[in-house]
Protein backbone atom coordinates (compact mmCIF):
# COMPACT_ATOMS: atom_id res chain seq x y z
CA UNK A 1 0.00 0.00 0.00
CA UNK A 2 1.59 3.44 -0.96
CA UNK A 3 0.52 6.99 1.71
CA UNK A 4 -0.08 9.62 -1.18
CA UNK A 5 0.07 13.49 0.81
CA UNK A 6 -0.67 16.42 -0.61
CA UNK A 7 0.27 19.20 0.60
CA UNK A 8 -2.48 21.94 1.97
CA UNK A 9 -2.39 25.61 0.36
CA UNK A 10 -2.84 28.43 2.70
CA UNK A 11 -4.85 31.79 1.81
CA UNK A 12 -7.07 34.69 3.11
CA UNK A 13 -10.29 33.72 3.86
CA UNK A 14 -12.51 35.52 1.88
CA UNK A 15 -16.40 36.15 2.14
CA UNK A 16 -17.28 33.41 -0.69
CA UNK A 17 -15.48 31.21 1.69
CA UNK A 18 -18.26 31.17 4.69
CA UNK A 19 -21.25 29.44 2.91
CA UNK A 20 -18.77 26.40 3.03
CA UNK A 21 -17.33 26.63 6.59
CA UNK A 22 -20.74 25.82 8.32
CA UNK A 23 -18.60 23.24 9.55
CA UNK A 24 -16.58 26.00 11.76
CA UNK A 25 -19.38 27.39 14.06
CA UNK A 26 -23.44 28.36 13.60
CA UNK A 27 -24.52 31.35 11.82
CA UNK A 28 -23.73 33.47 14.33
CA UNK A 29 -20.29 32.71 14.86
CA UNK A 30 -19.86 32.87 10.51
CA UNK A 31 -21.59 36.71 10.65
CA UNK A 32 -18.46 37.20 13.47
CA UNK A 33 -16.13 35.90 11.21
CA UNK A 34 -17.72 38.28 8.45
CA UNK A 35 -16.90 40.95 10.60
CA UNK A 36 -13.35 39.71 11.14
CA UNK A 37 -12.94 39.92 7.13
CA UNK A 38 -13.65 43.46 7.27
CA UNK A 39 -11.28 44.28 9.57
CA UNK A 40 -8.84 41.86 7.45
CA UNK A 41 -9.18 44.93 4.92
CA UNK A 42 -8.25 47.33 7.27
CA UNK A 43 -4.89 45.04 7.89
CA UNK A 44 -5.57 44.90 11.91
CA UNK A 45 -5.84 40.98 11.37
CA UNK A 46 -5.38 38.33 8.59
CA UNK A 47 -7.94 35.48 8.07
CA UNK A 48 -6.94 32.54 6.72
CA UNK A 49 -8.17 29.78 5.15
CA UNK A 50 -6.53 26.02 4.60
CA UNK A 51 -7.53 24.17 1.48
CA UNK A 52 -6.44 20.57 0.21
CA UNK A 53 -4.36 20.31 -2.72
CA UNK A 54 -7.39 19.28 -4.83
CA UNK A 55 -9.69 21.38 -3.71
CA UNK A 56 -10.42 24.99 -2.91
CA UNK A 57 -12.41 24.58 -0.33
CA UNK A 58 -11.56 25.47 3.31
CA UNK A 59 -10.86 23.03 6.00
CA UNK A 60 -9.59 25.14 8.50
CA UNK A 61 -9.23 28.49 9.19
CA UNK A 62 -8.46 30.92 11.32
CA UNK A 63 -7.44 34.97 12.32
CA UNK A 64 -4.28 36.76 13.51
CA UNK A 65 -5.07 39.47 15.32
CA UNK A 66 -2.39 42.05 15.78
CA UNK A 67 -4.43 45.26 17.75
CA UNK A 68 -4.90 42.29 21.13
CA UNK A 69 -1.13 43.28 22.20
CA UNK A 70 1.48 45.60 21.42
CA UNK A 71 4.22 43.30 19.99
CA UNK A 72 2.02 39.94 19.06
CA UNK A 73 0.07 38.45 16.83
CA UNK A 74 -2.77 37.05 18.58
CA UNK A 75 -4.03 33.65 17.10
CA UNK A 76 -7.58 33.26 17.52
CA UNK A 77 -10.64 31.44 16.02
CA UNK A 78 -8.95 28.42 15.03
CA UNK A 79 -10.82 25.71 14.13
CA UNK A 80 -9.91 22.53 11.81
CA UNK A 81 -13.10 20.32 10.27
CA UNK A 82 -14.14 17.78 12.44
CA UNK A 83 -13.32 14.66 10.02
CA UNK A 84 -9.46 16.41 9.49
CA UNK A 85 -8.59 16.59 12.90
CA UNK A 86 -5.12 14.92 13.94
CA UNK A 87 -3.98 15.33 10.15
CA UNK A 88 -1.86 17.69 10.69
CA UNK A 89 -3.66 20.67 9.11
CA UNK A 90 -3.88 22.73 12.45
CA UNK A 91 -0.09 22.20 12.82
CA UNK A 92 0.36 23.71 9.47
CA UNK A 93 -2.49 26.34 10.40
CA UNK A 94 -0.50 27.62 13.27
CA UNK A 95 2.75 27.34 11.43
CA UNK A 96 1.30 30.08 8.48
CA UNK A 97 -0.43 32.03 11.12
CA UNK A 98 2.98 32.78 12.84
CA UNK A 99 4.65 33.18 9.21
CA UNK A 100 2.28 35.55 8.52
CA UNK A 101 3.13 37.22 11.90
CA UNK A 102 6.90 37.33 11.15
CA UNK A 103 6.33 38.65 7.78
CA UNK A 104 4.85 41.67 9.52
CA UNK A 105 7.93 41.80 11.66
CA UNK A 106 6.38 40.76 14.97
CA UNK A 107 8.26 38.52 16.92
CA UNK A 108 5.79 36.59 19.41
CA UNK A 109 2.64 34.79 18.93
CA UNK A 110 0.01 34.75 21.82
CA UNK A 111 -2.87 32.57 21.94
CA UNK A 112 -5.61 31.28 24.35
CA UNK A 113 -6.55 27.69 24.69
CA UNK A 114 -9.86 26.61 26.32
CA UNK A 115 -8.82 24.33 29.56
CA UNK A 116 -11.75 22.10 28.26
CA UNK A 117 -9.50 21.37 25.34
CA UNK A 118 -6.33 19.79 26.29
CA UNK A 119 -5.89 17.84 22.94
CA UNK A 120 -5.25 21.72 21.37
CA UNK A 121 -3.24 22.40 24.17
CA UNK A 122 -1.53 19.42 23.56
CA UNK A 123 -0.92 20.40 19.85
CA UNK A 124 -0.17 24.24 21.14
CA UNK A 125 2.57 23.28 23.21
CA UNK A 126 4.23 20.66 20.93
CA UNK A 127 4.45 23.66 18.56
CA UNK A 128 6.24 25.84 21.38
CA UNK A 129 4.09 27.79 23.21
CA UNK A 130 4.33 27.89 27.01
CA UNK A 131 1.67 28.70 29.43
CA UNK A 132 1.89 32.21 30.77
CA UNK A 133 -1.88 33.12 32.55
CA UNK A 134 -5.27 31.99 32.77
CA UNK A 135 -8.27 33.80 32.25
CA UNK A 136 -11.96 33.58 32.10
CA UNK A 137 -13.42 34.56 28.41
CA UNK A 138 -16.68 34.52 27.34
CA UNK A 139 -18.86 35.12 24.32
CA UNK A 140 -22.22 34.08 22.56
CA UNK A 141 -23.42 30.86 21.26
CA UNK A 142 -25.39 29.90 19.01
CA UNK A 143 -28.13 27.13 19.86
CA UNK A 144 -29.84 24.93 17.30
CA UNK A 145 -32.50 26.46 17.86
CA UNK A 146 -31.27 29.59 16.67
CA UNK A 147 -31.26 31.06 20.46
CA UNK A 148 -28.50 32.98 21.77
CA UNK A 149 -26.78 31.97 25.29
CA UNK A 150 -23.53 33.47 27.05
CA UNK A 151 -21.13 30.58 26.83
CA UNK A 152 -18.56 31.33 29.56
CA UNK A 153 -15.11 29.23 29.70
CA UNK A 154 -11.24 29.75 31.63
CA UNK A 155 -8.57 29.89 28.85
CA UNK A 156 -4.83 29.39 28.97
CA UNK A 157 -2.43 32.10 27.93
CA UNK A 158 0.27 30.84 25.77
CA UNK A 159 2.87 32.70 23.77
CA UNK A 160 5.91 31.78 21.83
CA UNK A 161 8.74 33.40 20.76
CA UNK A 162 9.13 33.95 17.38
CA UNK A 163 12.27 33.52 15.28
């Protein structure tokens, strides 16, 4: 049996992009990342997008936002489809978020993890970042109902140094 990998492109997200990244969050949270897009114009953050080699279709994405801190790129909104995950495509996510970030001449990344999530934690700090703070976060959520609810979590504070 012969492994055939191809090799993921990485882009800005783009509005076209969001009717096929239901996959990524409900309506609500797309809208947000809408938003995001915008300010992606104004260059206070880059979106991007991960497609497979075949395809031009995201799956994953995910925003650097660099008006968080003075100094950082903040990684945020990450999110890999479901079916993908442990493929390697966040690893390579994470790696062209912080090339992006050294492109702009910034020299530390900054993220926060979810404690309910120690497999990205896992990934996070396999990549380099260390823990630095905790802190609670919250925002809405989307139900299937359509319904809005505060979802309110405690996130890690991780950072790495860029080279």
């Amino acid at each position: 049996m012969m492994d055939i990998v191809l090799k993921p492109s990485v882009r800005d997200l783009v509005h076209a992009d969001l009717a096929s990244c239901g996959w990524a969050g409900s309506d609500h949270h797309l809208v947000g990342v809408a938003r995001q897009l915008e300010r992606a114009r104004a260059g206070d953050v880059d979106y991007l997008a991960v497609c497979p080699a075949a395809t031009d279709i995201p799956v994953a994405k995910g925003g650097v936002d660099y008006q968080v801190k003075e100094g950082a790129g903040t990684l945020w909104q990450l999110a890999v489809h479901p079916a993908l995950q442990s493929c390697g495509i966040g690893t390579f996510l994470v790696e062209a978020a912080e090339a992006r970030i050294r492109g702009r001449g910034v020299r530390r990344a900054e993220l926060a993890v979810e404690e309910s999530n120690p497999r990205a934690r896992a990934l996070y700090e396999r990549l380099g970042y260390v823990a630095y703070d905790r802190r609670p976060d919250a925002w809405d959520e989307q139900a299937p109902d359509g319904s809005l609810h505060r979802y309110e979590t405690m996130c890690t504070l991780m950072r790495k140094e860029l080279s």
